[in-house]
PDB file of N, CA and C in Angstrom:
ATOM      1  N   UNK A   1     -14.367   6.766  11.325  1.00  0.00           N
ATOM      2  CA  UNK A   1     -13.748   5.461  11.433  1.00  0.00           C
ATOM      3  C   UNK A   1     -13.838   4.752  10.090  1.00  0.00           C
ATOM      4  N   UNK A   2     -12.820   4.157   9.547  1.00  0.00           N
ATOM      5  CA  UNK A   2     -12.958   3.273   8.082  1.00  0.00           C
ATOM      6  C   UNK A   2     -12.875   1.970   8.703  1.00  0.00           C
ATOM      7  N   UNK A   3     -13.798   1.315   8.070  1.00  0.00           N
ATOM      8  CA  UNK A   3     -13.767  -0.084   7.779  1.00  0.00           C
ATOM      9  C   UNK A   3     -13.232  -0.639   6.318  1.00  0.00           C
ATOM     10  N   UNK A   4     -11.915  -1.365   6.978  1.00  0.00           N
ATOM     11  CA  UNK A   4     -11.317  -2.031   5.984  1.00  0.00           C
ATOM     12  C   UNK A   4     -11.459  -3.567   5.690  1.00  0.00           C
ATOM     13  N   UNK A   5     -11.679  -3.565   4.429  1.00  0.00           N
ATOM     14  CA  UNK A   5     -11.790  -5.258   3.775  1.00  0.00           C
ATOM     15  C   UNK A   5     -10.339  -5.893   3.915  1.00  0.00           C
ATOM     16  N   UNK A   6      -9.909  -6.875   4.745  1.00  0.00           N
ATOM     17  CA  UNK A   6      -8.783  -7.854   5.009  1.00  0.00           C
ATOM     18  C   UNK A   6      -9.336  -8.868   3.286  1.00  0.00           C
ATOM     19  N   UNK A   7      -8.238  -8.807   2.395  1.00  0.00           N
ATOM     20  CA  UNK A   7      -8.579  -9.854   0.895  1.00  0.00           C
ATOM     21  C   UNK A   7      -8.120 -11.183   1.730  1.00  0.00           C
ATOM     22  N   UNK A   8      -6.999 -11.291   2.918  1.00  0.00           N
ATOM     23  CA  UNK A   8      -7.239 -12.700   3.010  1.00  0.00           C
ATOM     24  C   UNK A   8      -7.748 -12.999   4.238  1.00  0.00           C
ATOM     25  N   UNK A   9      -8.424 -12.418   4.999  1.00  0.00           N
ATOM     26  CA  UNK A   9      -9.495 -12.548   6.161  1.00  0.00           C
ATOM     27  C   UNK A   9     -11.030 -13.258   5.629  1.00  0.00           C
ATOM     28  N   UNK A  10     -11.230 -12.114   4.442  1.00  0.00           N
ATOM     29  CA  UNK A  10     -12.642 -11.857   4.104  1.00  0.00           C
ATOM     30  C   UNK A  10     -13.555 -11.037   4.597  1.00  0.00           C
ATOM     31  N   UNK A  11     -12.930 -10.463   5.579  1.00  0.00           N
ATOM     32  CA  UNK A  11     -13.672  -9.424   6.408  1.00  0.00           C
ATOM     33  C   UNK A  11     -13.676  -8.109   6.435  1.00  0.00           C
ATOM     34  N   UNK A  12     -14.609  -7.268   6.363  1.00  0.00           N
ATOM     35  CA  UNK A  12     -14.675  -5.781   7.238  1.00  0.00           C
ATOM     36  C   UNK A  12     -13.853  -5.550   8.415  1.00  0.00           C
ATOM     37  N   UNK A  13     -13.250  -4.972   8.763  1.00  0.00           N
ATOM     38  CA  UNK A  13     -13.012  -5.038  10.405  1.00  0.00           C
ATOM     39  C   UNK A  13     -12.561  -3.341  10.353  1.00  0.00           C
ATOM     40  N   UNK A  14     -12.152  -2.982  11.214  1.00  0.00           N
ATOM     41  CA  UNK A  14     -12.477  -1.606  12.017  1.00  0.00           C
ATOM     42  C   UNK A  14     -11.117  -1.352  11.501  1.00  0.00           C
ATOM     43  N   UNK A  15     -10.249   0.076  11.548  1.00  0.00           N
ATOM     44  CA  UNK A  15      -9.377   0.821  11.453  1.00  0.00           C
ATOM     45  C   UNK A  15      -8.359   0.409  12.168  1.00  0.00           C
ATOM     46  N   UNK A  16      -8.659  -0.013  13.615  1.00  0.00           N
ATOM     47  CA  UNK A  16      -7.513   0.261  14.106  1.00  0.00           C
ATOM     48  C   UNK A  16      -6.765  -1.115  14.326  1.00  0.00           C
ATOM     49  N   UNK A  17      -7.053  -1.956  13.962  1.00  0.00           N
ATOM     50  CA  UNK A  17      -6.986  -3.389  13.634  1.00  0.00           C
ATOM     51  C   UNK A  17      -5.205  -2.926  12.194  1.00  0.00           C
ATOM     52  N   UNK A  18      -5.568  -2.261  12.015  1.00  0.00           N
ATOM     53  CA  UNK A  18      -4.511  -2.278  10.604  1.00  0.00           C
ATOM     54  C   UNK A  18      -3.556  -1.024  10.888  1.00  0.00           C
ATOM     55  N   UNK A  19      -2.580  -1.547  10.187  1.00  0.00           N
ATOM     56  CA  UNK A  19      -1.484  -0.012  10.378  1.00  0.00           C
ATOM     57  C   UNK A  19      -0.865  -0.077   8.561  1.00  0.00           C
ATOM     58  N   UNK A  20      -0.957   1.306   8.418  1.00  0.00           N
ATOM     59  CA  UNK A  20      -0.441   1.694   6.977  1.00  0.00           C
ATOM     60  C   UNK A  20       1.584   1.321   6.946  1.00  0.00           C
ATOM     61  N   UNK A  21       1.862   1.012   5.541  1.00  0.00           N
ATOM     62  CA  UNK A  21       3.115   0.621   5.676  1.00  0.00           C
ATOM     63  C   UNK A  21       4.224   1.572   4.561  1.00  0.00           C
ATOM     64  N   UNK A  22       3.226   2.426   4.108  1.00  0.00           N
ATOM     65  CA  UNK A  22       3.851   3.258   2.972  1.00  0.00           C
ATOM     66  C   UNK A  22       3.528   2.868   1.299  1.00  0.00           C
ATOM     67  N   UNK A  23       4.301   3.551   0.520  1.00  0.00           N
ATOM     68  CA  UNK A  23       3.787   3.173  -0.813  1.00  0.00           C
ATOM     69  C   UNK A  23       3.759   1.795  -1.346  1.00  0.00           C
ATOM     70  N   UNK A  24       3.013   1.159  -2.108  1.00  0.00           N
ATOM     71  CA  UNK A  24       3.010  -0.226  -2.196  1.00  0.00           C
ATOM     72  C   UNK A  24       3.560   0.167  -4.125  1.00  0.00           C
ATOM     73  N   UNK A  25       3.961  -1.588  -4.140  1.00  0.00           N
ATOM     74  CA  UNK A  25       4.397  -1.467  -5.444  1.00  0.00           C
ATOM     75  C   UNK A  25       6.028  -1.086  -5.647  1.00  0.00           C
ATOM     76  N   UNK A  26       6.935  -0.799  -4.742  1.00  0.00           N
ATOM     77  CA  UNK A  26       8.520  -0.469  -5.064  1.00  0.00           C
ATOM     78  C   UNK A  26       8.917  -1.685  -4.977  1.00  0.00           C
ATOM     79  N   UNK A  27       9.649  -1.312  -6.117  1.00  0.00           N
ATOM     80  CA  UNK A  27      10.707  -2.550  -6.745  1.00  0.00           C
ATOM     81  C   UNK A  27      11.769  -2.641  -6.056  1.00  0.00           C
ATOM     82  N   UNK A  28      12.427  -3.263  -5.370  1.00  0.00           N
ATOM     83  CA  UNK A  28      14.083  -3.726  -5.033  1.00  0.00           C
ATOM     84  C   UNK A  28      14.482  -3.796  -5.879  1.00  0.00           C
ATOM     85  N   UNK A  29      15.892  -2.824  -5.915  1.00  0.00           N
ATOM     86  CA  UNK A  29      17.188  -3.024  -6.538  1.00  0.00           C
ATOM     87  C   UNK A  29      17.152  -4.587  -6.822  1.00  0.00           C
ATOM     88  N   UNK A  30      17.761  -4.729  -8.170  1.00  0.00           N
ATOM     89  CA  UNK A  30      18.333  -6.288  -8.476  1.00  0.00           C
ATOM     90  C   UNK A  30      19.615  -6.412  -7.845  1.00  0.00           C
ATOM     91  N   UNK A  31      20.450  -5.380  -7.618  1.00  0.00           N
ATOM     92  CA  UNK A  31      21.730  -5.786  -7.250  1.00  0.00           C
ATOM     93  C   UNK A  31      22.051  -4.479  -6.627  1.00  0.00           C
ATOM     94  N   UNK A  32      22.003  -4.657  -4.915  1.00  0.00           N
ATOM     95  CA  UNK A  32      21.870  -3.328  -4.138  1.00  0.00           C
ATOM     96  C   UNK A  32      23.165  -3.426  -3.856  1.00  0.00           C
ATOM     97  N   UNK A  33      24.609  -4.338  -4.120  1.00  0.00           N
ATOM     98  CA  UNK A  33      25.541  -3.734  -3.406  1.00  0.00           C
ATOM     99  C   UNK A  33      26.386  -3.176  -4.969  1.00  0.00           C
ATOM    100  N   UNK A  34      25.688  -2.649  -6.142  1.00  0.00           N
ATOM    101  CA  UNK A  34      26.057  -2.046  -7.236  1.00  0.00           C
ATOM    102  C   UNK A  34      25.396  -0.489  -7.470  1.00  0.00           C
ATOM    103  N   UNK A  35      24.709  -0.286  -6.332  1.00  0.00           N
ATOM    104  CA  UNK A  35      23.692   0.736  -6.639  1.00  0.00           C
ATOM    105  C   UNK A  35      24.610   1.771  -6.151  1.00  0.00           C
ATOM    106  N   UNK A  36      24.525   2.922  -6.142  1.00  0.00           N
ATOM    107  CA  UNK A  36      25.044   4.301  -6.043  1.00  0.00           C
ATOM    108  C   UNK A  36      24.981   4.217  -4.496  1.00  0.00           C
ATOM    109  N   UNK A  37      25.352   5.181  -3.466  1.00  0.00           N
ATOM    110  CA  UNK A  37      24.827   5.818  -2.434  1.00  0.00           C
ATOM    111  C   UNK A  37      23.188   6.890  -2.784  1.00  0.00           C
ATOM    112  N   UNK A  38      23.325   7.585  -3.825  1.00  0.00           N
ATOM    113  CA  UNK A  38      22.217   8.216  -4.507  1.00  0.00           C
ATOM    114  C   UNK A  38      21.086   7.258  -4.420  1.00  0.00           C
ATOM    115  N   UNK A  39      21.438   6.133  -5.327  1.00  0.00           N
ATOM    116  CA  UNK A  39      20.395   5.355  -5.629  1.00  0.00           C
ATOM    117  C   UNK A  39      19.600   4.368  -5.008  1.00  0.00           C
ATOM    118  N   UNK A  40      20.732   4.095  -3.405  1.00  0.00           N
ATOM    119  CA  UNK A  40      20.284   3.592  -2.604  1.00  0.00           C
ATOM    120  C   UNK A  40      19.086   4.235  -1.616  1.00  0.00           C
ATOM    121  N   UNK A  41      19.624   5.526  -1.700  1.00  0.00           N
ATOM    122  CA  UNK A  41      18.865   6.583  -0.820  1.00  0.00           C
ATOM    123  C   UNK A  41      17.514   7.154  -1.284  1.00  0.00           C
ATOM    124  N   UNK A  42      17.529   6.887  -2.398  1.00  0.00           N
ATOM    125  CA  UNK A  42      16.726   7.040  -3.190  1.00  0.00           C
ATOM    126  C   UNK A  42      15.380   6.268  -3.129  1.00  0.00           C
ATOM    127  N   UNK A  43      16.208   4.760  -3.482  1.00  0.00           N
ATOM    128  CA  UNK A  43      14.931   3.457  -2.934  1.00  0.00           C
ATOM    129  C   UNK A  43      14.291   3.568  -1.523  1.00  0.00           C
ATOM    130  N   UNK A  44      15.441   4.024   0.008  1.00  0.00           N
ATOM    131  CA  UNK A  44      15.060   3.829   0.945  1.00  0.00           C
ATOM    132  C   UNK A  44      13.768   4.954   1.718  1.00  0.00           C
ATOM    133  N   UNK A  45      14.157   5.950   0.720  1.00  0.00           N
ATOM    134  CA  UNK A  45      13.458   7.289   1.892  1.00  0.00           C
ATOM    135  C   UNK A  45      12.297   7.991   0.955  1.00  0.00           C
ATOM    136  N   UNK A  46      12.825   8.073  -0.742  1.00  0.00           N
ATOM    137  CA  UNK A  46      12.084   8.536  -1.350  1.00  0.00           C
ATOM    138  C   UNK A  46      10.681   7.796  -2.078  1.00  0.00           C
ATOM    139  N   UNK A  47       9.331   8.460  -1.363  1.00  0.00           N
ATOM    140  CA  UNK A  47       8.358   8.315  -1.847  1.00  0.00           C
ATOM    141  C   UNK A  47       7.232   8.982  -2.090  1.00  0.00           C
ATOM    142  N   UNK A  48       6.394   8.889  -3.287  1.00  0.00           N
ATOM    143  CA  UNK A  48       5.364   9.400  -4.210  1.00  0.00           C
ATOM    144  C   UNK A  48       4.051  10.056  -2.845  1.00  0.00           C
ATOM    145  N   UNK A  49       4.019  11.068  -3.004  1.00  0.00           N
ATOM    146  CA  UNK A  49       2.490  11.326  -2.145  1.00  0.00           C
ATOM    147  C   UNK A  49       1.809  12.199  -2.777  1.00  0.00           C
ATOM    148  N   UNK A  50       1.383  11.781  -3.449  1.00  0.00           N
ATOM    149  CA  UNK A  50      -0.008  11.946  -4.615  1.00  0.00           C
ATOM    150  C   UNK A  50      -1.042  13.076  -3.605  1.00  0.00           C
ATOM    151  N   UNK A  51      -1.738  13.874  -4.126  1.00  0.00           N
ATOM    152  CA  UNK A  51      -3.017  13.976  -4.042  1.00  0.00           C
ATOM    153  C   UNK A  51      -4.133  13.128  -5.032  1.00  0.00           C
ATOM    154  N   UNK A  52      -4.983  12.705  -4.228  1.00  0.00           N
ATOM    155  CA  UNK A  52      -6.077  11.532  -5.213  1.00  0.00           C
ATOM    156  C   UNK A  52      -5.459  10.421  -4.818  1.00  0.00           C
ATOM    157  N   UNK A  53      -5.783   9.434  -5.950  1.00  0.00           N
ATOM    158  CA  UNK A  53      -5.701   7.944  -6.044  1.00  0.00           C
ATOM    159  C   UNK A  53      -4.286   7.598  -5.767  1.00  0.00           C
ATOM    160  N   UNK A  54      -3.755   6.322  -4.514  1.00  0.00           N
ATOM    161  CA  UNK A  54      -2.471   6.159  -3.873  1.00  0.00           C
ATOM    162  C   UNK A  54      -2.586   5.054  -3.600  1.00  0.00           C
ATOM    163  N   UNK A  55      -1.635   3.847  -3.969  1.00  0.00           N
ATOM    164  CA  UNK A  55      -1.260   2.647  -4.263  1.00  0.00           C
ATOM    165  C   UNK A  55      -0.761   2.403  -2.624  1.00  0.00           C
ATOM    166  N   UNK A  56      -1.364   2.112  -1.146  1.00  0.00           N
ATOM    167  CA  UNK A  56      -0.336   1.539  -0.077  1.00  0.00           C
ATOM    168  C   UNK A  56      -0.185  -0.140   0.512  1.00  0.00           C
ATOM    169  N   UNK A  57       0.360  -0.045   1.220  1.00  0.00           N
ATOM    170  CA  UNK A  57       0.545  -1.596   1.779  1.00  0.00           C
ATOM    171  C   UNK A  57       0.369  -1.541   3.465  1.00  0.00           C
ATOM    172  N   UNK A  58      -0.736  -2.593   3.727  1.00  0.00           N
ATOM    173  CA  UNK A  58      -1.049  -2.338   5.048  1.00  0.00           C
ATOM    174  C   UNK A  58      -0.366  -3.777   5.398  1.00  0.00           C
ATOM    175  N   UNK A  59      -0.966  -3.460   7.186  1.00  0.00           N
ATOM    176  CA  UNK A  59      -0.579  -5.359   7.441  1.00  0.00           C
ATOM    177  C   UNK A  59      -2.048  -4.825   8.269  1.00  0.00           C
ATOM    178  N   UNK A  60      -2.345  -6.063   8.383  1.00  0.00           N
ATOM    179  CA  UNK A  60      -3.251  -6.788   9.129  1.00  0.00           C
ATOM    180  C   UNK A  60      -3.018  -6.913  10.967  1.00  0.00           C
ATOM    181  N   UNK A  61      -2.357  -5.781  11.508  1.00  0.00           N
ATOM    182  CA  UNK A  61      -1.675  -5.954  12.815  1.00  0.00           C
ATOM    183  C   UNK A  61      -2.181  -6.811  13.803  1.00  0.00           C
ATOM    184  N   UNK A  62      -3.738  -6.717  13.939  1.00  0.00           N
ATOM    185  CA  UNK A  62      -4.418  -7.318  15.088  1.00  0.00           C
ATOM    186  C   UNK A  62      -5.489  -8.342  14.728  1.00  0.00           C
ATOM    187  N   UNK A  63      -4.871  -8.696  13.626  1.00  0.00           N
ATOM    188  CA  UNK A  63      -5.892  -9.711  12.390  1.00  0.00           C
ATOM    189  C   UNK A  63      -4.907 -10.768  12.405  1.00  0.00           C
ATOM    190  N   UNK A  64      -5.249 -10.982  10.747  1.00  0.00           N
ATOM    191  CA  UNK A  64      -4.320 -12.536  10.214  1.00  0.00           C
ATOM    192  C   UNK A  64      -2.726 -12.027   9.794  1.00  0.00           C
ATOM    193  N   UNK A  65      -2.585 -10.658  10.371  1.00  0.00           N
ATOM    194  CA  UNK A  65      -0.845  -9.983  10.442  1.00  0.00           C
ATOM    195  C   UNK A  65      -0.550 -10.508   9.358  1.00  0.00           C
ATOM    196  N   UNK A  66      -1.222 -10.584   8.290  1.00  0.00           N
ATOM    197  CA  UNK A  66      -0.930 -10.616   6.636  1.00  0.00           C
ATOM    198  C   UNK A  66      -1.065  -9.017   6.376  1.00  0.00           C
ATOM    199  N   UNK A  67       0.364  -8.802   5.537  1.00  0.00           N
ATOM    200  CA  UNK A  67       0.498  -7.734   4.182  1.00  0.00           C
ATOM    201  C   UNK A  67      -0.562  -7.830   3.127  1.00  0.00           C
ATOM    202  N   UNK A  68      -1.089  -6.643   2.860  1.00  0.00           N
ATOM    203  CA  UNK A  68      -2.176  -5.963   1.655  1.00  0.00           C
ATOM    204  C   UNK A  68      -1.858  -4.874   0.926  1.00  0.00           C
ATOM    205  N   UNK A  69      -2.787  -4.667  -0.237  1.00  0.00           N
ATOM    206  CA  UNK A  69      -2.085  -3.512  -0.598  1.00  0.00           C
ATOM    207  C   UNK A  69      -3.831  -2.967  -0.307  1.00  0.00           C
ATOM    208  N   UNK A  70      -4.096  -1.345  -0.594  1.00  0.00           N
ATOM    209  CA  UNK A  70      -4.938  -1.040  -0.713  1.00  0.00           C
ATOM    210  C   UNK A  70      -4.597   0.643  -1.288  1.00  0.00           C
ATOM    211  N   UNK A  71      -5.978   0.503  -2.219  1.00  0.00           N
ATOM    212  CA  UNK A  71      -5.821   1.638  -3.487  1.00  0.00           C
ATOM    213  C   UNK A  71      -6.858   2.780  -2.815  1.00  0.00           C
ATOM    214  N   UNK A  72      -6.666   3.904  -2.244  1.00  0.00           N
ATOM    215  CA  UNK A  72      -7.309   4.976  -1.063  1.00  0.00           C
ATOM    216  C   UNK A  72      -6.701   6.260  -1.784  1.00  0.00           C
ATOM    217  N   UNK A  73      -8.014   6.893  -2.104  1.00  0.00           N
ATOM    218  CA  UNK A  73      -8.036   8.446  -2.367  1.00  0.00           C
ATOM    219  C   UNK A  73      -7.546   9.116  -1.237  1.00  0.00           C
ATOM    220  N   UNK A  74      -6.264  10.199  -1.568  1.00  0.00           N
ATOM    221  CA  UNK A  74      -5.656  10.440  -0.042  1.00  0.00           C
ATOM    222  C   UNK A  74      -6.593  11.968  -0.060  1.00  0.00           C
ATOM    223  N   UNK A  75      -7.410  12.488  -0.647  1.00  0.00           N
ATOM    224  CA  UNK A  75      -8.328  13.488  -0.409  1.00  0.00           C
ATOM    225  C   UNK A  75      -9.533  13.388   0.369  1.00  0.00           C
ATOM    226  N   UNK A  76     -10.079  12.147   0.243  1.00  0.00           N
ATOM    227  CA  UNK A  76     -11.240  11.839   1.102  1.00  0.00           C
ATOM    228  C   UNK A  76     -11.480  10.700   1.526  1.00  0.00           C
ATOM    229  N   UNK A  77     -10.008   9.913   1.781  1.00  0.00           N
ATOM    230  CA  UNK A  77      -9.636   8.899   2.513  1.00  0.00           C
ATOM    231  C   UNK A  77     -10.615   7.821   2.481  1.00  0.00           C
ATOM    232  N   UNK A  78     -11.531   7.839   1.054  1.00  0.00           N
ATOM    233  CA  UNK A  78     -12.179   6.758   0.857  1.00  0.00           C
ATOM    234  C   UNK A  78     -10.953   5.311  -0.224  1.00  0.00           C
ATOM    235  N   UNK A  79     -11.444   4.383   0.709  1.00  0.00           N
ATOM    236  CA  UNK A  79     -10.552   3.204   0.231  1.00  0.00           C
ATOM    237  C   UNK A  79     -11.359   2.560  -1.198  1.00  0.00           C
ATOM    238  N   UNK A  80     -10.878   2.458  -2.540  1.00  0.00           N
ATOM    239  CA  UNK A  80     -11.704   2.142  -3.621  1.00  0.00           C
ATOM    240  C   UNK A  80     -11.281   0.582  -3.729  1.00  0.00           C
ATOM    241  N   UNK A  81     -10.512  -0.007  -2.671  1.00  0.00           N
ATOM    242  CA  UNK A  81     -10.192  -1.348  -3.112  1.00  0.00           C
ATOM    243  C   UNK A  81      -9.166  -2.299  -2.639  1.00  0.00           C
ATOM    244  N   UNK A  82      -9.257  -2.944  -2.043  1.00  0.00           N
ATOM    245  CA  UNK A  82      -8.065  -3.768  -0.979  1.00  0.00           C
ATOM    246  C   UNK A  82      -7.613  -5.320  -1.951  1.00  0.00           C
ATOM    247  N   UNK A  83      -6.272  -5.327  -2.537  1.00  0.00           N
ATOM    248  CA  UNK A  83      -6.009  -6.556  -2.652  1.00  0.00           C
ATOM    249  C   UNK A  83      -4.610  -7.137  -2.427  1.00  0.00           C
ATOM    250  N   UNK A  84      -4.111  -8.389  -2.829  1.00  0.00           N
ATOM    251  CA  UNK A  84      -3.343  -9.178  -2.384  1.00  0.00           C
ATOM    252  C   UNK A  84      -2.210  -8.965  -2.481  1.00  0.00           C
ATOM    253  N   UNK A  85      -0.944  -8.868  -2.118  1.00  0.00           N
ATOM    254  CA  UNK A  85       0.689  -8.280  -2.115  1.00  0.00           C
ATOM    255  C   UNK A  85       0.663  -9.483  -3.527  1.00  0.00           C
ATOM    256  N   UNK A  86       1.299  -8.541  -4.617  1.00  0.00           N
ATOM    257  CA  UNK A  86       1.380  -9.316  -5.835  1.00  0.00           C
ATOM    258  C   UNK A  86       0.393  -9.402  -7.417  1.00  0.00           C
ATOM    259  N   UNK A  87      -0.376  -8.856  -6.605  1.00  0.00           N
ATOM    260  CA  UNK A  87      -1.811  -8.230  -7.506  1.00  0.00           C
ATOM    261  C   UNK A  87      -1.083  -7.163  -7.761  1.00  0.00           C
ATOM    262  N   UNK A  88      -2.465  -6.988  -9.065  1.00  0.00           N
ATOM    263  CA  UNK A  88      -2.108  -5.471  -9.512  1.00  0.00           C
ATOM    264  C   UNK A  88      -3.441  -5.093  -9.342  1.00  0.00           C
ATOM    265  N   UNK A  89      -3.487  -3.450  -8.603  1.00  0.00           N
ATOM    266  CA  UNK A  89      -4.712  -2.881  -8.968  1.00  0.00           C
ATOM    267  C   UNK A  89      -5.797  -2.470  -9.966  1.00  0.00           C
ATOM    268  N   UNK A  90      -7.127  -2.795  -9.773  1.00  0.00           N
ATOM    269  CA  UNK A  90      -8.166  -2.652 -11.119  1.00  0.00           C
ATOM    270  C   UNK A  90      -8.304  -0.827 -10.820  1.00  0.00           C
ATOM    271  N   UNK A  91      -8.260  -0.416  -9.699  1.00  0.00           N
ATOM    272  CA  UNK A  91      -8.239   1.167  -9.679  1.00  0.00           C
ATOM    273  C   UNK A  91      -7.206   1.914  -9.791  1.00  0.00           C
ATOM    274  N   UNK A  92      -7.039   3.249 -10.831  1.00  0.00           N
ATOM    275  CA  UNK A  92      -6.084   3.489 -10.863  1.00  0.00           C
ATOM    276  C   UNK A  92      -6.105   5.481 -11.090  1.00  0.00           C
ATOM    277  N   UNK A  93      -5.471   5.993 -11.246  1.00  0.00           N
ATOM    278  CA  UNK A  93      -5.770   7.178 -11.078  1.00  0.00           C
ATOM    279  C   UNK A  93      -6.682   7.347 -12.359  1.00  0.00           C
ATOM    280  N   UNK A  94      -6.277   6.659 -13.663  1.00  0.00           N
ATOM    281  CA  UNK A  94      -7.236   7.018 -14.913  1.00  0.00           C
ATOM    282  C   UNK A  94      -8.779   6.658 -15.030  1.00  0.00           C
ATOM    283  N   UNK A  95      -9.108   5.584 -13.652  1.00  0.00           N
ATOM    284  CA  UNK A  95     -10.257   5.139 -13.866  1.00  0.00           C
ATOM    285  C   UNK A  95     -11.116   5.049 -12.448  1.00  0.00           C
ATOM    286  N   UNK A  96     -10.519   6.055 -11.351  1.00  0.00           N
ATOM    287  CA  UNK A  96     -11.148   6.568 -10.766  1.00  0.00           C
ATOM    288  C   UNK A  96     -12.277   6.859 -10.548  1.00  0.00           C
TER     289      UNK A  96
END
């Protein structure tokens, strides 16, 4: 079971309290009705799955249902760091 840090709770709380939302950090198109079909498809489906250090975005489902990001080794599913949608992470694959 992981216990995850909520950054705007302040709390520990249990696993199942949270649901993963995919890679955190993708940029929106500036101007999606100029983008390709390629490039659209691209933004919508295609994403990074690392072994090691992985940038995601949770919500808070059964909490304060606030968006997070959190920085989690996908090898041993230890979480190195939970922060705020808009932050940038202090963990990163180089400093692992």
């Amino acid at each position: 079971m992981l216990h995850i840090f909520c950054p705007h709770c302040g709390e520990h709380r249990e696993e199942e309290e949270f649901h993963a939302k995919g890679q955190a950090h993708i940029k929106r198109p500036v101007d999606p009705d100029a983008c390709s079909d390629q490039e659209w498809g691209d933004y919508l489906y295609f994403r990074k799955n690392p072994k090691g250090i992985h940038h995601e975005m949770w919500v808070h489902a059964l909490g304060c249902r606030k968006f997070f990001n959190v920085t989690r080794d996908t090898l041993t599913y230890d979480i190195k760091e939970t922060y705020k949608i808009g932050e940038q992470p202090r963990v990163t694959g180089d400093n692992a």
